[in-house]
Protein backbone atom coordinates (compact mmCIF):
# COMPACT_ATOMS: atom_id res chain seq x y z
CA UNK A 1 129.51 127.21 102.21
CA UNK A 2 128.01 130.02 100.76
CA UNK A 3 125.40 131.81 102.89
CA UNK A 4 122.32 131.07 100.46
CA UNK A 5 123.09 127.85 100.12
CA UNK A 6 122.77 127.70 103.91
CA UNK A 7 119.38 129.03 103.96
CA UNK A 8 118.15 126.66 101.29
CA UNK A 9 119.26 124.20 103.72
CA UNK A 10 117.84 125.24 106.98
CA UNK A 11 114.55 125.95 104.87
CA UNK A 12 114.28 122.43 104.27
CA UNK A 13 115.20 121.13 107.63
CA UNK A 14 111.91 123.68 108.94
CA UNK A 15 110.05 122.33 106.19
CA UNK A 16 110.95 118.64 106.65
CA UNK A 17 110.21 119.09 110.33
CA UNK A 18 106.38 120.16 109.21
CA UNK A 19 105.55 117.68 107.60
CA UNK A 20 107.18 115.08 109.98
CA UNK A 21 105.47 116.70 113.08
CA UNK A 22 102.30 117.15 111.49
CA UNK A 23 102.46 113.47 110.09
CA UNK A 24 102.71 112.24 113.64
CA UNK A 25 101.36 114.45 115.91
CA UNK A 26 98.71 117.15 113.72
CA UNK A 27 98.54 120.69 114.78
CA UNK A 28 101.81 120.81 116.38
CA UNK A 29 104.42 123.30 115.47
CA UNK A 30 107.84 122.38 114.17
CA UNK A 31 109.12 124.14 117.11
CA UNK A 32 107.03 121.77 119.49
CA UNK A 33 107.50 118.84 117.61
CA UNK A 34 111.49 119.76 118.15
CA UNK A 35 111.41 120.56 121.86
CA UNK A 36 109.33 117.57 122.29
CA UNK A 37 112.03 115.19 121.14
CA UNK A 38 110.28 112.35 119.97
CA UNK A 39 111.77 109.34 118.87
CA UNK A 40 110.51 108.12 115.42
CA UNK A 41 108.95 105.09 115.01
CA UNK A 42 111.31 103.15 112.12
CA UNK A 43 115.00 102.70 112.09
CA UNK A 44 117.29 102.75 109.36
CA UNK A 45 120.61 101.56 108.13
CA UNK A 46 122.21 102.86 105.07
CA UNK A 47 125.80 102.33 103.80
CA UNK A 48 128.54 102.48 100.91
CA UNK A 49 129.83 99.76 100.15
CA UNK A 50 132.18 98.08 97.34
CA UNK A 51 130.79 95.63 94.71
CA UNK A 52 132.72 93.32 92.80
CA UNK A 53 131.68 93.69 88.98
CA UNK A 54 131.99 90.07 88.51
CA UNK A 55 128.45 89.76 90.46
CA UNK A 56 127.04 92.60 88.85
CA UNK A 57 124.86 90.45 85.86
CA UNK A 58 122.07 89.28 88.50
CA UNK A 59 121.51 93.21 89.37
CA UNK A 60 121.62 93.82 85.62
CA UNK A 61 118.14 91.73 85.12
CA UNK A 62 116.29 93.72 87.97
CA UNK A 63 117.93 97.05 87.02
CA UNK A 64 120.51 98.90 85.92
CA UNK A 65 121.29 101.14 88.77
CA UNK A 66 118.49 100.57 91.09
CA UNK A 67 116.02 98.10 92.92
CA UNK A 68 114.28 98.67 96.36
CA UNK A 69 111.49 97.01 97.72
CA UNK A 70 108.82 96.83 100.84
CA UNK A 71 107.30 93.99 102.60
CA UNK A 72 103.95 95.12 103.56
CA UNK A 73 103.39 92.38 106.14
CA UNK A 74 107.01 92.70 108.01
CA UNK A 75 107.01 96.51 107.09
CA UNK A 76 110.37 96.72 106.39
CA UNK A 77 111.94 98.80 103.41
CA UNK A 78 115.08 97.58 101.42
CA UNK A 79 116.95 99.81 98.92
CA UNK A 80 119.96 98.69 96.44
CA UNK A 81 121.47 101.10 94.23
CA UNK A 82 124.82 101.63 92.35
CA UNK A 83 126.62 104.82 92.86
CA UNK A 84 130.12 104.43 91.05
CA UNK A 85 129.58 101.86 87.97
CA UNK A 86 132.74 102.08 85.70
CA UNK A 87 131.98 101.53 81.72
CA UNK A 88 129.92 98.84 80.47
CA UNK A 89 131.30 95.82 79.61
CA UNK A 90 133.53 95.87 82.81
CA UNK A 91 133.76 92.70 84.22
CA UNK A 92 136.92 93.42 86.44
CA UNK A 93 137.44 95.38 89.43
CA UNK A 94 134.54 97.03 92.13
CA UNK A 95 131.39 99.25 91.81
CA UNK A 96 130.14 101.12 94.62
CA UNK A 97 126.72 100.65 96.02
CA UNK A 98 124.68 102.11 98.89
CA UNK A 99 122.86 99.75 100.75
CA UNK A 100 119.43 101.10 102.93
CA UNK A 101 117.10 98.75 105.03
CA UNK A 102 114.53 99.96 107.07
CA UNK A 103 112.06 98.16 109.77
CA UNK A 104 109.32 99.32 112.38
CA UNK A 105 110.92 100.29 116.21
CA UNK A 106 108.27 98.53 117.60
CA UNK A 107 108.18 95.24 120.16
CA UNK A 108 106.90 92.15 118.84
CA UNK A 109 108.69 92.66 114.95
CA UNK A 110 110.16 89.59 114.36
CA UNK A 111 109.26 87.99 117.29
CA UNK A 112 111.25 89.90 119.43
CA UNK A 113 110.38 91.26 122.47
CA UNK A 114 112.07 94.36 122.15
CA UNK A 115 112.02 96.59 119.33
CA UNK A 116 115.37 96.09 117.73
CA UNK A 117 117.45 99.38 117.34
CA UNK A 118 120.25 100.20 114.75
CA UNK A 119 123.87 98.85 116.01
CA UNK A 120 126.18 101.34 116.98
């Protein structure tokens, strides 16, 4: 990796950190918001998966490529979008997708009394 490419990187980790930290807790560093190790208040699963093409017309009417969506009273966050879509017209073979839900850490979210935490 070449050594700029590096700094870009670790500039927007520092910068990412600012806003998170001051999002959450104002006034406080991106140093103290690291040594502080808080635990964020949403978890999130995202994956790759394969999609047969054969299943790929009901996507086609929301979007071509991508539809995500929020559910303000749940507070959860759902994200669809294709990644590797061979040509159009394809009706044979797979497409590959990434997959993202989201939902609050909290107790009490869907009736639960714990606050449900990504599988492992």
């Amino acid at each position: 990796m070449a050594e700029g490419t590096r700094q870009n990187e670790q500039e927007l980790v520092e910068y990412c950190l600012r806003v998170v930290s001051f999002s959450i807790m104002p006034g406080l560093s991106a140093q103290a918001f690291r040594a502080s190790k808080p635990q964020l208040p949403v978890r999130m699963l995202n994956c790759r998966s394969d999609y047969p093409l054969k299943d790929r017309e009901a996507c086609l009417k929301i979007d071509l490529r991508l539809f995500h969506a929020g559910d303000p009273v749940q507070n959860g966050y759902f994200m669809f979008a294709f990644l590797d879509i061979p040509s159009l017209g394809s009706k044979e073979g797979k497409a590959g997708v990434q997959l993202t839900i989201s939902w609050p850490y909290e107790s009490g979210y869907l009736d639960e009394k714990e606050p449900s935490d990504a599988p492992t």
